[in-house]
C-alpha atoms as a PDB file:
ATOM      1  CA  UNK A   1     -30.471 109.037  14.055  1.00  0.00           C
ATOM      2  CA  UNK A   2     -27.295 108.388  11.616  1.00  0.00           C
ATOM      3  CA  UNK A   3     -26.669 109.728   9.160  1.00  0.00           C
ATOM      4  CA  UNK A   4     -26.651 108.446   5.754  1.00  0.00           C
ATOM      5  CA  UNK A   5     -23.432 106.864   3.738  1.00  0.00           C
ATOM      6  CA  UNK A   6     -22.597 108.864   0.669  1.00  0.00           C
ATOM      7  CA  UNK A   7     -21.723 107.500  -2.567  1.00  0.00           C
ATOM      8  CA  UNK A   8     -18.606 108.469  -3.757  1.00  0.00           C
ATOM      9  CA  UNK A   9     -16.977 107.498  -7.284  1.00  0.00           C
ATOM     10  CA  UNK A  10     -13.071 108.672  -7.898  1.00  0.00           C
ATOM     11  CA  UNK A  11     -11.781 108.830 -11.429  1.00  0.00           C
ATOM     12  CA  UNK A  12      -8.157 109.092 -11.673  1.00  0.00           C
ATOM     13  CA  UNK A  13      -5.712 107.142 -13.763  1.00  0.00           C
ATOM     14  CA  UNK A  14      -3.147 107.096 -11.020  1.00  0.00           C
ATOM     15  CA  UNK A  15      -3.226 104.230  -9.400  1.00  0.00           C
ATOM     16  CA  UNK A  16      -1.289 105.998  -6.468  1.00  0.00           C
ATOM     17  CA  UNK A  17      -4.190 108.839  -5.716  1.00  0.00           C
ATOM     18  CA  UNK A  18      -7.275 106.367  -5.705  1.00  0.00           C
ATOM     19  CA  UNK A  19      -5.372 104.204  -3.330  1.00  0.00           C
ATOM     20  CA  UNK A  20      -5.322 107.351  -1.116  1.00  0.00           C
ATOM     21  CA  UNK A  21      -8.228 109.012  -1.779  1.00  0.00           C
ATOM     22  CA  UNK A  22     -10.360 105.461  -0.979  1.00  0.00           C
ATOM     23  CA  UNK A  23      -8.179 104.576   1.993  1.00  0.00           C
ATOM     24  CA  UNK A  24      -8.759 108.510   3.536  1.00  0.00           C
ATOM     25  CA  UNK A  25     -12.824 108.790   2.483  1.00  0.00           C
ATOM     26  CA  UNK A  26     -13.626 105.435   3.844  1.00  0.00           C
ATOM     27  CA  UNK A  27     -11.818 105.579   7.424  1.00  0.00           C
ATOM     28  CA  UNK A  28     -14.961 107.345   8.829  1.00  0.00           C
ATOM     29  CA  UNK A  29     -17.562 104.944   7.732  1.00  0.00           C
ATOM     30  CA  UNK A  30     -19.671 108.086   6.122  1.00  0.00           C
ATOM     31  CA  UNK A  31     -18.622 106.919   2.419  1.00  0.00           C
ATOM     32  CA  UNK A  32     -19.079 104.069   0.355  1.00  0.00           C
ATOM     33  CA  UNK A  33     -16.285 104.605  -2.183  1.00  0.00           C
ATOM     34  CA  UNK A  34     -15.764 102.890  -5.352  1.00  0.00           C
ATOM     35  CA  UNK A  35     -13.084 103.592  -8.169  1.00  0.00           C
ATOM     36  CA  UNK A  36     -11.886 103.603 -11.506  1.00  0.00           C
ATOM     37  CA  UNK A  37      -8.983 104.529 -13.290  1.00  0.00           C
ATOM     38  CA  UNK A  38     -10.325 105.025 -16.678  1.00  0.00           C
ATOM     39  CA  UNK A  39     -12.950 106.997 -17.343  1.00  0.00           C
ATOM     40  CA  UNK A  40     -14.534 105.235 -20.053  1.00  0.00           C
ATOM     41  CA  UNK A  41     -15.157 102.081 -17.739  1.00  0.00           C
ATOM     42  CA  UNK A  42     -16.903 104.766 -14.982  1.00  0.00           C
ATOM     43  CA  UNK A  43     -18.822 106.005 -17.418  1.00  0.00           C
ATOM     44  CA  UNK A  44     -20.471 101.990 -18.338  1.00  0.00           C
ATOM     45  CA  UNK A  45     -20.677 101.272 -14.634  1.00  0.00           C
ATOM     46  CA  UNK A  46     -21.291 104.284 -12.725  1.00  0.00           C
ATOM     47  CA  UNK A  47     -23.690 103.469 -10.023  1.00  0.00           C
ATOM     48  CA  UNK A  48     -26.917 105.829 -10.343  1.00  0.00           C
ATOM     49  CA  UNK A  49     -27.142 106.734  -6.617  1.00  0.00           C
ATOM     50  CA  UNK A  50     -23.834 108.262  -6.622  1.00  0.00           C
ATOM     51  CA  UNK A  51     -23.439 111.067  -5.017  1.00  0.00           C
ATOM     52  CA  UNK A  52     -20.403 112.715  -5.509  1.00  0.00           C
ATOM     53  CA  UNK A  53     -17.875 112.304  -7.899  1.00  0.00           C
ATOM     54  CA  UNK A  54     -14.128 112.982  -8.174  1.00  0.00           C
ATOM     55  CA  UNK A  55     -12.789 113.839 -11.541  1.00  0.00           C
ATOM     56  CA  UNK A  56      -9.593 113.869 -12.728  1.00  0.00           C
ATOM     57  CA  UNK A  57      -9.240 116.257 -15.598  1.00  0.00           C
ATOM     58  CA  UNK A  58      -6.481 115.113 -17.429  1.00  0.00           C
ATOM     59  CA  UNK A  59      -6.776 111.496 -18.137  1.00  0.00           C
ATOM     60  CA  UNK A  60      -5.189 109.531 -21.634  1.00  0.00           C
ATOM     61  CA  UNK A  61      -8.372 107.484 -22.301  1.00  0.00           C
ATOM     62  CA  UNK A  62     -10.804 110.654 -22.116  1.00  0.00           C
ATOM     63  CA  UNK A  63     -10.160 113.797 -20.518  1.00  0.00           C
ATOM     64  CA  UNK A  64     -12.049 114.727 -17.902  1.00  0.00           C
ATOM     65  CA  UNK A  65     -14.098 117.542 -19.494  1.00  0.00           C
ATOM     66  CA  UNK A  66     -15.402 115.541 -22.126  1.00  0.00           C
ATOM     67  CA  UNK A  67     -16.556 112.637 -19.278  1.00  0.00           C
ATOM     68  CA  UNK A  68     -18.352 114.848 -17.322  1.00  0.00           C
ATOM     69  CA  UNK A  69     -21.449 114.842 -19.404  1.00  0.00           C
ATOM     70  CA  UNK A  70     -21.596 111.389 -19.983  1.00  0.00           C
ATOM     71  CA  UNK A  71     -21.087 110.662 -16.348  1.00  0.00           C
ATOM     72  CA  UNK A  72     -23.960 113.342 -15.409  1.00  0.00           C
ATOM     73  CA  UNK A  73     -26.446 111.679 -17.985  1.00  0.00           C
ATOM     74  CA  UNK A  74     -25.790 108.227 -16.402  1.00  0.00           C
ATOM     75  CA  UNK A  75     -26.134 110.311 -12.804  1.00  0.00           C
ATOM     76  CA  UNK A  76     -28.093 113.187 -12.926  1.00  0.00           C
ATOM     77  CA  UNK A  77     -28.429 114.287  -9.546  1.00  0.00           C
ATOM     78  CA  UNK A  78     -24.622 114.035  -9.070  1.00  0.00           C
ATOM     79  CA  UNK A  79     -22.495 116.659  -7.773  1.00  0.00           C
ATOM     80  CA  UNK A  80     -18.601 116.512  -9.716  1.00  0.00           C
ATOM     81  CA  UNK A  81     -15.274 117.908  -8.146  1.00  0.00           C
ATOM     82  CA  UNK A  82     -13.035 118.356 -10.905  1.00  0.00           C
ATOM     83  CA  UNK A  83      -9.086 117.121  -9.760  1.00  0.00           C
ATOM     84  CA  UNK A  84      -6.216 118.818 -11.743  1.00  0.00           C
ATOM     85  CA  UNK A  85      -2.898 119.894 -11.588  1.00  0.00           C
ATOM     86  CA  UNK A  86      -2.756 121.988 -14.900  1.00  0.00           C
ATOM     87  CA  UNK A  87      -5.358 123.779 -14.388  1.00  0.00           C
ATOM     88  CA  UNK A  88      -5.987 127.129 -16.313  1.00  0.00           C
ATOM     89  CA  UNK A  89      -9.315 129.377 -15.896  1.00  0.00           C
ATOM     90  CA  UNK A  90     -10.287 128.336 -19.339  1.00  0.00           C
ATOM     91  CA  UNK A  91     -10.201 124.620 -17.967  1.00  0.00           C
ATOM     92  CA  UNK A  92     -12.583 125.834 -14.755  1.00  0.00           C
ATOM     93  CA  UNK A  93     -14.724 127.545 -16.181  1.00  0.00           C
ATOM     94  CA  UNK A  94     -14.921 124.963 -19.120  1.00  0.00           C
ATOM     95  CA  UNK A  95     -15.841 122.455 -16.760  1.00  0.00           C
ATOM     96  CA  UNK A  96     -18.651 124.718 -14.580  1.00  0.00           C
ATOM     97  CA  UNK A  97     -20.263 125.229 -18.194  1.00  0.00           C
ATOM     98  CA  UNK A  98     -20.216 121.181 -18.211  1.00  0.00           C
ATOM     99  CA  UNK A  99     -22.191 120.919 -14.931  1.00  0.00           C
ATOM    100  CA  UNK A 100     -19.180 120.373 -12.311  1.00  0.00           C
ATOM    101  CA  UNK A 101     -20.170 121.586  -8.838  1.00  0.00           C
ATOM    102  CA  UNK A 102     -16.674 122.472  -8.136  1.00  0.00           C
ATOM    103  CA  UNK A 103     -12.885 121.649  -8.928  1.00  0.00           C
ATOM    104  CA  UNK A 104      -9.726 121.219  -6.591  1.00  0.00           C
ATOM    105  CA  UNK A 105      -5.832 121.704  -7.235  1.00  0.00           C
ATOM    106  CA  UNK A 106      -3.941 118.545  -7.147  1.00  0.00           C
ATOM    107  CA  UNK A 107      -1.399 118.085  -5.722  1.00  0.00           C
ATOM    108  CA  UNK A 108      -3.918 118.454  -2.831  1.00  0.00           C
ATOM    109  CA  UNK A 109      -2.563 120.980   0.335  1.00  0.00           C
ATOM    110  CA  UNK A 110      -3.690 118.284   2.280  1.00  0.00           C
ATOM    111  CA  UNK A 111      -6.208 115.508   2.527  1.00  0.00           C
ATOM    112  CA  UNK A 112      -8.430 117.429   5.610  1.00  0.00           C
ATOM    113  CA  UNK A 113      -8.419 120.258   2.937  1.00  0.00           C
ATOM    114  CA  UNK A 114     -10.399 118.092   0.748  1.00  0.00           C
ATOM    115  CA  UNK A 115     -11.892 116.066   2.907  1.00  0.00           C
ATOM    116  CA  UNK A 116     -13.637 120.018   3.868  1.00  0.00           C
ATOM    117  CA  UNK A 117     -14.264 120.384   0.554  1.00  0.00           C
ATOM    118  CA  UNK A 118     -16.277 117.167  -0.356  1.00  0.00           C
ATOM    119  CA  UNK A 119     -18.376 118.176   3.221  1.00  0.00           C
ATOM    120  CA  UNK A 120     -20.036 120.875   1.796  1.00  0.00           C
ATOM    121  CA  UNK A 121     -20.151 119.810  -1.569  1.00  0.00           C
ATOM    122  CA  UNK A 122     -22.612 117.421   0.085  1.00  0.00           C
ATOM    123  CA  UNK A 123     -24.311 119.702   1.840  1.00  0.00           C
ATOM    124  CA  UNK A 124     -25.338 121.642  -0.759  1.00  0.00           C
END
């Protein structure tokens, strides 16, 4: 039996990290990745099924905190890793209170440490 492709959405406005993040997520063939580097365009066209998406926190159009429950009302059943570099407890904690599953330090330690991460995420 294989196992199913996960939907995975990355919000970022650098052009630079979706690149990556796409390029390393699909190698494997286990996600179907689509992106978007502003926030308020994810939030029109996020795909219901989605299963996981990857936030950036601190974005010019809309930050990330006040996205996440527009992009959870469009996709209820999806988990949200929160992506920052400035982040601050009040900014975690802010954005568990918002319904993210989880968050993540950028820049990242390395992509296999993420790449853990979004495994179980999934799992859960």
């Amino acid at each position: 039996m294989s196992k199913a492709i996960k939907n995975i959405v990355i919000i970022d406005d650098e052009n630079d990290i979706l690149q990556m993040l796409e390029k390393y997520l699909s190698r494997d063939g286990g996600y179907k990745v689509k992106t978007f580097n502003n926030p308020v365009a994810a939030i029109s066209s996020l795909p219901k099924d989605t299963d996981l998406i990857l936030l950036d926190i601190m974005m010019p159009q809309m930050n990330g905190i006040d996205a996440l429950p527009k992009l959870l009302e469009k996709s209820p059943n999806s988990k949200v890793l929160m992506m920052t570099a400035y982040s601050t407890l009040d900014k975690v904690l802010n954005a568990h209170r918002h319904g993210a599953t989880d968050y993540i330090m950028k820049p990242f330690s390395s992509l296999d440490v993420l790449g853990k991460k979004i495994k179980e995420i999934l799992k859960k």
